[in-house]
Protein backbone atom coordinates (compact mmCIF):
# COMPACT_ATOMS: atom_id res chain seq x y z
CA UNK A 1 13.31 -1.16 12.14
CA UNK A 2 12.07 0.16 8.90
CA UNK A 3 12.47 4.16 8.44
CA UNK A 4 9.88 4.60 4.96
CA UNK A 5 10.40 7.72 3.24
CA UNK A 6 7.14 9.48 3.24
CA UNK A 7 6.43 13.61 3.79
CA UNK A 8 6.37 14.79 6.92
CA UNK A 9 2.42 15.69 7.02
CA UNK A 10 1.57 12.71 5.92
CA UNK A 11 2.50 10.74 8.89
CA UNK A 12 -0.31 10.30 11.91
CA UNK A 13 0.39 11.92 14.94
CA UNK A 14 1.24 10.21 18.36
CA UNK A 15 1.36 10.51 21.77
CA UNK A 16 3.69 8.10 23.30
CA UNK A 17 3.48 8.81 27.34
CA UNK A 18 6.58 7.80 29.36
CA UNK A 19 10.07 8.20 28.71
CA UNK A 20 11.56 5.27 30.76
CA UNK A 21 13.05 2.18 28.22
CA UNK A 22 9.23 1.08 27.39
CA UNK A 23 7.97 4.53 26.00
CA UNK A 24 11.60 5.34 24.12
CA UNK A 25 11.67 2.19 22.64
CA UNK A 26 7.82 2.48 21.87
CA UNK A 27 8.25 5.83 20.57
CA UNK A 28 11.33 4.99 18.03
CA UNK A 29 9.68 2.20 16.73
CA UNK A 30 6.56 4.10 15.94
CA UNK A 31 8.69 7.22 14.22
CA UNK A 32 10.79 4.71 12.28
CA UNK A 33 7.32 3.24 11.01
CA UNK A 34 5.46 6.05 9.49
CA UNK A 35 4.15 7.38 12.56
CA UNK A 36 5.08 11.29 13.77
CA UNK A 37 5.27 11.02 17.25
CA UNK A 38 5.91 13.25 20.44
CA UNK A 39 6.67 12.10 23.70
CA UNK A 40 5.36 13.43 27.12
CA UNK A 41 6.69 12.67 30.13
CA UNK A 42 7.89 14.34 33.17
CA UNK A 43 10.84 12.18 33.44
CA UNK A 44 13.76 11.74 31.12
CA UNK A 45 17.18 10.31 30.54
CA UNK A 46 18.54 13.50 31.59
CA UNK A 47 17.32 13.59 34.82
CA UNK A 48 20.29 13.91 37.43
CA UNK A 49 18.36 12.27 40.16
CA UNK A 50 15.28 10.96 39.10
CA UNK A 51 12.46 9.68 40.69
CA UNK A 52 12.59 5.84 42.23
CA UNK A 53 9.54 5.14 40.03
CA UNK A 54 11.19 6.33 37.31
CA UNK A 55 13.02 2.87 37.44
CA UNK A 56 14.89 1.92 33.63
CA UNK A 57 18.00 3.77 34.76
CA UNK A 58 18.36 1.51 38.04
CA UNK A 59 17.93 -1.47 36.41
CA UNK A 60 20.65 -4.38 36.62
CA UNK A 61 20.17 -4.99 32.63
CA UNK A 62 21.23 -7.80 32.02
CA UNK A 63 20.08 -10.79 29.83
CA UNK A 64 18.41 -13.68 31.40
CA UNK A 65 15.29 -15.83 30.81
CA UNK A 66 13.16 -16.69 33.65
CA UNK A 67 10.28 -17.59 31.56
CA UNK A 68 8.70 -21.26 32.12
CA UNK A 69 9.54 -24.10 29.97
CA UNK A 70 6.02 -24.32 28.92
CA UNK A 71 5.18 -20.26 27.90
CA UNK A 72 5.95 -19.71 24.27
CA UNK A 73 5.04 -16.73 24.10
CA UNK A 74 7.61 -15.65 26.59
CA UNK A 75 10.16 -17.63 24.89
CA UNK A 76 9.62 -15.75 21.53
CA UNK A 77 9.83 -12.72 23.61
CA UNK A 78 13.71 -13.48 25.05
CA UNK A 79 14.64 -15.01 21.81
CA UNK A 80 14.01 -11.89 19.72
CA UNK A 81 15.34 -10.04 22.41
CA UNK A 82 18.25 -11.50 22.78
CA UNK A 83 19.42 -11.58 19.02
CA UNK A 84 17.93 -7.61 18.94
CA UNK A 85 20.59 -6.79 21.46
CA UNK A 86 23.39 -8.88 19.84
CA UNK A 87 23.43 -6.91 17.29
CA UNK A 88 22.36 -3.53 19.13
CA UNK A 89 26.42 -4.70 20.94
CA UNK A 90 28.00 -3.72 17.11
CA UNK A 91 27.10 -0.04 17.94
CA UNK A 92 29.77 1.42 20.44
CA UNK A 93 27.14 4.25 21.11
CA UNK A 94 24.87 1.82 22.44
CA UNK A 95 26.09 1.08 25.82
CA UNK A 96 25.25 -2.25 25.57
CA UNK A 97 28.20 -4.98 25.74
CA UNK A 98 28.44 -8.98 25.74
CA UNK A 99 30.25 -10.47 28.59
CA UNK A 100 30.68 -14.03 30.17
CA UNK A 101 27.87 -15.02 32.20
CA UNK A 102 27.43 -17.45 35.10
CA UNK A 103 23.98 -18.77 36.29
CA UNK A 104 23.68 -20.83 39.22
CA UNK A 105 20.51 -22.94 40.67
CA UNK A 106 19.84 -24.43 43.87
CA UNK A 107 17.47 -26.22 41.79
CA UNK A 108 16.81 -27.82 38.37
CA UNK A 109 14.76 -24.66 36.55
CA UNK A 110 13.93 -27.67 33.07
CA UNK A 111 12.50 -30.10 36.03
CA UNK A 112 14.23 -33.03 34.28
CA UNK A 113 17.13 -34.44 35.18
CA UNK A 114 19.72 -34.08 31.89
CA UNK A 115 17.85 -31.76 30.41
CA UNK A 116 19.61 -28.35 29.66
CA UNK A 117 17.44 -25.18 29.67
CA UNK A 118 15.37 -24.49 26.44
CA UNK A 119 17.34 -21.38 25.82
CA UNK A 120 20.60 -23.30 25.37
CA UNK A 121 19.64 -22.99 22.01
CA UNK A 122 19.33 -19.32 21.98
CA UNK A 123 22.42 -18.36 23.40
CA UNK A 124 26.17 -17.99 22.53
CA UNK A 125 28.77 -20.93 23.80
CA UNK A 126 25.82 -22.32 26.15
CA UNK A 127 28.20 -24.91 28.71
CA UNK A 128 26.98 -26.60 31.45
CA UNK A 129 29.92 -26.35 34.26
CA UNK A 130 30.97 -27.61 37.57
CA UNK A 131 29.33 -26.04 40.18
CA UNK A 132 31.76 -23.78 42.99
CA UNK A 133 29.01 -23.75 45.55
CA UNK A 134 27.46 -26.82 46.94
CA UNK A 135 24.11 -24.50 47.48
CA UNK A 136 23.82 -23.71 44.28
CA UNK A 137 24.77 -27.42 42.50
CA UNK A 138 23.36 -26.35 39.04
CA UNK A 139 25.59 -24.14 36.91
CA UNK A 140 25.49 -22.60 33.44
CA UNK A 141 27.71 -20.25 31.37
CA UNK A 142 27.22 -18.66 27.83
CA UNK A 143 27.39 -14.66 26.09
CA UNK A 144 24.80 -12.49 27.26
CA UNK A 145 24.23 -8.97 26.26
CA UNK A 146 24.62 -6.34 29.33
CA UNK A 147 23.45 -2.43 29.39
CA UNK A 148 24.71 0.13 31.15
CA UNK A 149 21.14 1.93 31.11
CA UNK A 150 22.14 5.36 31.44
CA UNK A 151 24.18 5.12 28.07
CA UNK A 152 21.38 3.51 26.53
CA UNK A 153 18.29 5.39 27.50
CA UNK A 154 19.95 8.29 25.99
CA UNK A 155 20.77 6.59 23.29
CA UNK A 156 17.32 5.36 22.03
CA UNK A 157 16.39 9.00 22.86
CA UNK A 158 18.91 10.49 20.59
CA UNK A 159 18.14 8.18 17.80
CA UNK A 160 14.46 9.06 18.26
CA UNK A 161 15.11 12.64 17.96
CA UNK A 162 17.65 11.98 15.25
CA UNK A 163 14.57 10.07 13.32
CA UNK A 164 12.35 13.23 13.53
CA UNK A 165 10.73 12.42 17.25
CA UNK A 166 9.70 15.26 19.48
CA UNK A 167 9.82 15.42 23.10
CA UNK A 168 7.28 17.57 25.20
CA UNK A 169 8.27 17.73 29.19
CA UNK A 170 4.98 17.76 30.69
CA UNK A 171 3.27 16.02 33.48
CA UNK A 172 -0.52 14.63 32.44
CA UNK A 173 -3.60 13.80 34.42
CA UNK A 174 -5.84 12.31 32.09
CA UNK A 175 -4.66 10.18 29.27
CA UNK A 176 -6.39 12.01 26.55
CA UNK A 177 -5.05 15.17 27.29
CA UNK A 178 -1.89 13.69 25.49
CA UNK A 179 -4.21 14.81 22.51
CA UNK A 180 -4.37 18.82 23.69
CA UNK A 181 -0.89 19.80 22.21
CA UNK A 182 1.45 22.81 23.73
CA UNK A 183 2.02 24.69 20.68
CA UNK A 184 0.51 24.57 17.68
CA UNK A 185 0.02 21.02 15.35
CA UNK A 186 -1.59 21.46 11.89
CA UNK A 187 -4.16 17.84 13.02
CA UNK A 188 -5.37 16.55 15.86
CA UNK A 189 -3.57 13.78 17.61
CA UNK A 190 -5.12 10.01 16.63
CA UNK A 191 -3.13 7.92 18.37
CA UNK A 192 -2.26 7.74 22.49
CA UNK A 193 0.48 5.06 23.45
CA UNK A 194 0.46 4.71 27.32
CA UNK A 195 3.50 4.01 28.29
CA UNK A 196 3.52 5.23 31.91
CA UNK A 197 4.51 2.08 33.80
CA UNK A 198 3.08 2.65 37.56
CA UNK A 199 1.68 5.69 37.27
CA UNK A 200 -0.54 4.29 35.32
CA UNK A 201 -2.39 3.13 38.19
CA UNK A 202 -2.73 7.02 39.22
CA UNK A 203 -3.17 8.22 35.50
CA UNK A 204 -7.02 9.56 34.69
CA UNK A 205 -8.51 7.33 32.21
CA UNK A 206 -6.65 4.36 33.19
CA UNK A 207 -6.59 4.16 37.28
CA UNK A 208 -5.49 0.45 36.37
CA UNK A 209 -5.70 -0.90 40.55
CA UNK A 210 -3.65 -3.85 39.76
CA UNK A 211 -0.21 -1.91 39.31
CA UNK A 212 1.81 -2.09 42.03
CA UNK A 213 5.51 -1.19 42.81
CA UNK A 214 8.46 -3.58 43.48
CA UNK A 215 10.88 -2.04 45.37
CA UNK A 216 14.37 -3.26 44.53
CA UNK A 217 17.71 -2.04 46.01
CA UNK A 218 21.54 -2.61 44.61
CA UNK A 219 24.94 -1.42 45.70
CA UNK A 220 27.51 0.21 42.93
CA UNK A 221 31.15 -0.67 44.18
CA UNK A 222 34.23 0.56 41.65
CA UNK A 223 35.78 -2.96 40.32
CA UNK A 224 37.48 -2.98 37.12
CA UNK A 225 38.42 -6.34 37.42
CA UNK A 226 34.99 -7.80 37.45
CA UNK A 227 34.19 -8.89 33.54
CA UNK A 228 31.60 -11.50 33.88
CA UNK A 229 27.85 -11.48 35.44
CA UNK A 230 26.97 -13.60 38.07
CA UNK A 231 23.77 -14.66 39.29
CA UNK A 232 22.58 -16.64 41.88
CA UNK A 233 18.77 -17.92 41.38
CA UNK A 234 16.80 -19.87 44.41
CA UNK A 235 13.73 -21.79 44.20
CA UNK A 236 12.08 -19.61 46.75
CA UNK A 237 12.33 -16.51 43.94
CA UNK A 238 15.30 -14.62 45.96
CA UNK A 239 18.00 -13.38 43.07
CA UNK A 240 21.06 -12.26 43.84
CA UNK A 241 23.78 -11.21 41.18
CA UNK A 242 26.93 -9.03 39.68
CA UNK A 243 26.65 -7.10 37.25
CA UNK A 244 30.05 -5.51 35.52
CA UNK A 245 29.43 -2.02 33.71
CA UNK A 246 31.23 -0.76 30.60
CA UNK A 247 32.98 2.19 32.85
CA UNK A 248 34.60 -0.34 35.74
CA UNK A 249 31.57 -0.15 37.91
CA UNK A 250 29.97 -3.32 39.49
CA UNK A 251 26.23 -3.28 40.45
CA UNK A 252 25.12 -5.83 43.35
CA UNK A 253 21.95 -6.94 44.41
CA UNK A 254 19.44 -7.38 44.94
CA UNK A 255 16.18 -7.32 46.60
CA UNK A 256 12.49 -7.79 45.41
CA UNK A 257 9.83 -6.39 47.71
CA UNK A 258 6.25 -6.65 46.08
CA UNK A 259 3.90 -3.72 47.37
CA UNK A 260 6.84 -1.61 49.51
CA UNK A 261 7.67 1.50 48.41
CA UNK A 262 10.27 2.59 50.83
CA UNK A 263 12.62 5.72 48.77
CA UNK A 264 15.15 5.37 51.97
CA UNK A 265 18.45 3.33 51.07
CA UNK A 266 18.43 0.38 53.98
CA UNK A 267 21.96 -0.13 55.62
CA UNK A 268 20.82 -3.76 56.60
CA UNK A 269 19.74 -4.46 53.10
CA UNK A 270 23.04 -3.13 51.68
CA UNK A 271 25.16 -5.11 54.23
CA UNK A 272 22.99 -8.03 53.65
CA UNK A 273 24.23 -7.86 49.49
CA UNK A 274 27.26 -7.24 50.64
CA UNK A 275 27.76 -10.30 52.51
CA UNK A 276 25.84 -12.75 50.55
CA UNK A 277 28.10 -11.64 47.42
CA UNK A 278 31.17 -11.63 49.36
CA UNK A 279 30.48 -15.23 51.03
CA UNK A 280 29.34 -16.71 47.12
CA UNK A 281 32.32 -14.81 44.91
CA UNK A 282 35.11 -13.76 46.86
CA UNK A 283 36.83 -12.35 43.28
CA UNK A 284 34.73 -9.57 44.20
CA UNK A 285 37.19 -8.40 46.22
CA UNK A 286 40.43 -6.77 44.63
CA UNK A 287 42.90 -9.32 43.02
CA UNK A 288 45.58 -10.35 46.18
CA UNK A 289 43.24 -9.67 48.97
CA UNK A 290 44.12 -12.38 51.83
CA UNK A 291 41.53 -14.91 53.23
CA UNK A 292 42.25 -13.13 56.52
CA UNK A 293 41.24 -9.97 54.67
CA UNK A 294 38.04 -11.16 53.00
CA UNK A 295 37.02 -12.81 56.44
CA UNK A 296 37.96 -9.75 58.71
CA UNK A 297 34.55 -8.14 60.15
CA UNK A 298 34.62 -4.55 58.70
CA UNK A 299 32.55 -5.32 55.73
CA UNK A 300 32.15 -2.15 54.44
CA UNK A 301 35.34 -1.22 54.56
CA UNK A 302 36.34 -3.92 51.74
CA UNK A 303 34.53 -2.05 48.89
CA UNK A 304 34.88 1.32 47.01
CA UNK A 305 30.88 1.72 47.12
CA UNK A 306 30.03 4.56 44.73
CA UNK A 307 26.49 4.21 44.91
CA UNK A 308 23.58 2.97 46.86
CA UNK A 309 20.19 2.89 44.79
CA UNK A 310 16.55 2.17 45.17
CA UNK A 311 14.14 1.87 42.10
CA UNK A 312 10.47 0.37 41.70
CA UNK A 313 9.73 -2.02 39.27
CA UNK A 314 6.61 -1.28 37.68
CA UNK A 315 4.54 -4.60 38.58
CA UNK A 316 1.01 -5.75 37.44
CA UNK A 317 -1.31 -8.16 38.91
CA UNK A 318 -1.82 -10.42 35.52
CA UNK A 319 1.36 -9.51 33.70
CA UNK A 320 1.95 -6.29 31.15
CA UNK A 321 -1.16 -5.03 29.54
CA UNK A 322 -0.78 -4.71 26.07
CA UNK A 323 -4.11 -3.83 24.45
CA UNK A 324 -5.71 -1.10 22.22
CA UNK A 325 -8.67 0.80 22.91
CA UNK A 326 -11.65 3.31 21.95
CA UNK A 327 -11.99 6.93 24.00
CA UNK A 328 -13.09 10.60 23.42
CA UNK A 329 -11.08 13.76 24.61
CA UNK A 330 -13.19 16.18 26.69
CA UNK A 331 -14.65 18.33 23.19
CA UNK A 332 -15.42 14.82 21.69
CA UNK A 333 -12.40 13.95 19.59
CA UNK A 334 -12.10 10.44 18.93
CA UNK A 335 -8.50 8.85 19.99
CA UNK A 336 -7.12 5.37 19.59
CA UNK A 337 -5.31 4.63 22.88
CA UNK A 338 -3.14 1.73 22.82
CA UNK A 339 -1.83 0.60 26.57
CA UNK A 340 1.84 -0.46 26.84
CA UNK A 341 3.06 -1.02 30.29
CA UNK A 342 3.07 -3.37 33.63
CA UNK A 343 6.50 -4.87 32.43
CA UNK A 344 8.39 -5.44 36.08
CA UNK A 345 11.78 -6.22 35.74
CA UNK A 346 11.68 -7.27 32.07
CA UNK A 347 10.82 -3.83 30.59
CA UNK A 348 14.38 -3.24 28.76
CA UNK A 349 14.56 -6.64 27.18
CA UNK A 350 10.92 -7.14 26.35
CA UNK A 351 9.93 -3.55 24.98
CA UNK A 352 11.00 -3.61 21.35
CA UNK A 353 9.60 -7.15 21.16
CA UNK A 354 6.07 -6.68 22.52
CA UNK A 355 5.27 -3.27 20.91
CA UNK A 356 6.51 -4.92 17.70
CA UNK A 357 3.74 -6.90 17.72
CA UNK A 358 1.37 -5.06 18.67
CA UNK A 359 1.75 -3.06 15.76
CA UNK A 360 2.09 -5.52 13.32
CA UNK A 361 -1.69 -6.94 14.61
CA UNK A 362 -3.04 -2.78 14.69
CA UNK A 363 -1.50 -1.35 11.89
């Protein structure tokens, strides 16, 4: 990111709406661009217990492409991402760490035999390995960046602030009245960046019908032993995996559940994670537990669970809208409103990326 030197008046003004990782990492880029922006949003990093839809700080966060062979554009996407958050690791602020990481397949994700995966290339000290589960007979290991998201969140918003950003904490229900400041702003505002993930779909002026929420669901267990991820990838789209955090914690999961929107933690779905982690990576369990231990029936009983979360991806029927458009407030100011949002699952890791060009085609 380039921060130009310019006065403060003479920068354009801008809305950026949402404060999960897509509007803070929208938002800094902007304000380290010439831009002076505010954001507006009724969640933030701060939160103590926010809102399932308010989703970045559930997130698993770690790197991993699931993009076809055949999408380039996706590719480019993961590629800058993952060198962005390489070097993002340097900063011990950052939350944001590089650990071992294990992949397995209970099928061949190239689709040709002997091929490795195209983002061998991408990665650090990419290995194809011996497989420890006969259901999952593909395995790969390399570096891969992991965030602890509540460290991080906070961080982007502290170097946003730090850069000269503003934060209004404010619930909207029309886009443009992102342009009707609180307080008082020498110019109107020009530029609206929607980055409001679901609530898009309930957002006046948008009402974009093909959001929907995917609900997922992990459990946090205490497990400083843990340093590598794991994941566990299936044909039929189920995911399971460990991931370590920088503070000894361990998240598990998960689920994916298009179009349910459940808030209630499910005992069955936590026992289900579990299980299926236990039966696949028994070094989840504390170093020197006995076979007799790991197989004894009182599952729970074999973890120091901290936490039990649910979160909702913000999902979109066609993928993340990233366009720009033409629209009037309510006294007839004209406002450039530029849509940022729909990003699933892949929001943390494709944020900086697709906003970056976005602006380099608008500016």
């Amino acid at each position: 990111m380039t921060n130009h030197t310019h006065h403060k008046h003479e920068r354009p003004l801008v809305a950026v709406l949402g404060a999960g990782v897509v509007g803070l990492t929208t938002a800094l880029l902007l304000q380290c661009n010439h831009y002076d922006v505010t954001i507006i949003s009724d969640e933030f990093p701060w939160e103590d217990k926010p809102r399932p839809d308010y989703a970045s700080p559930k997130a698993g966060a770690h790197w991993r492409s699931m993009c076809d062979e055949d999408d380039e554009r996706a590719k480019g996407y993961d590629t800058v991402s993952y060198r962005t958050f390489q070097e993002l690791a340097k900063d011990p602020e950052s939350g944001v760490n590089i650990r071992d990481a294990i992949d397995y397949f209970d099928f061949n994700p190239t689709g040709h035999e002997g091929r490795d995966p195209w983002w061998s290339k991408v990665v650090d000290d990419f290995k194809k390995i011996p497989s420890t589960n006969a259901a999952f007979p593909i395995a790969y290991s390399y570096k891969t960046p992991v965030i602890t998201p509540g460290i991080y969140l906070k961080f982007l918003l502290h170097q946003f602030k730090k850069a000269g950003g503003h934060v209004q904490h404010r619930k909207l229900s029309h886009v443009t009245e992102a342009a009707l400041w609180v307080g008082t702003k020498p110019r109107p505002v020009k530029i609206i960046v929607n980055c409001t993930g679901f609530q898009a779909r309930h957002l006046g002026g948008v009402n974009d019908l093909r959001n929907f929420q995917t609900r997922g669901q992990t459990a946090v267990i205490r497990a400083t032993w843990i340093r590598e991820t794991v994941t566990w990838i299936s044909k039929s789209g189920s995911i399971m995996y460990v991931i370590p955090r920088s503070n000894g914690d361990v998240v598990l999961g998960g689920s994916h559940e298009a179009y349910q929107n459940n808030e209630s933690v499910s005992g069955t779905k936590t026992t289900h994670i579990l299980k299926t982690i236990l039966d696949r990576y028994p070094k989840i369990l504390s170093p020197g537990s006995s076979d007799a231990y790991a197989s004894s029936p009182d599952l729970l009983s074999k973890f120091d669970i901290v936490d039990q979360k649910v979160g909702f991806r913000p999902s979109r029927l066609g993928g993340v809208r990233v366009e720009v458009e033409h629209g009037r407030t309510g006294t007839g100011q004209h406002v450039l409103i530029a849509h940022n949002y729909g990003h699933g699952g892949a929001g943390i890791f494709h944020a900086l990326v697709v906003f970056a060009g976005m602006l380099c085609r608008y500016s």
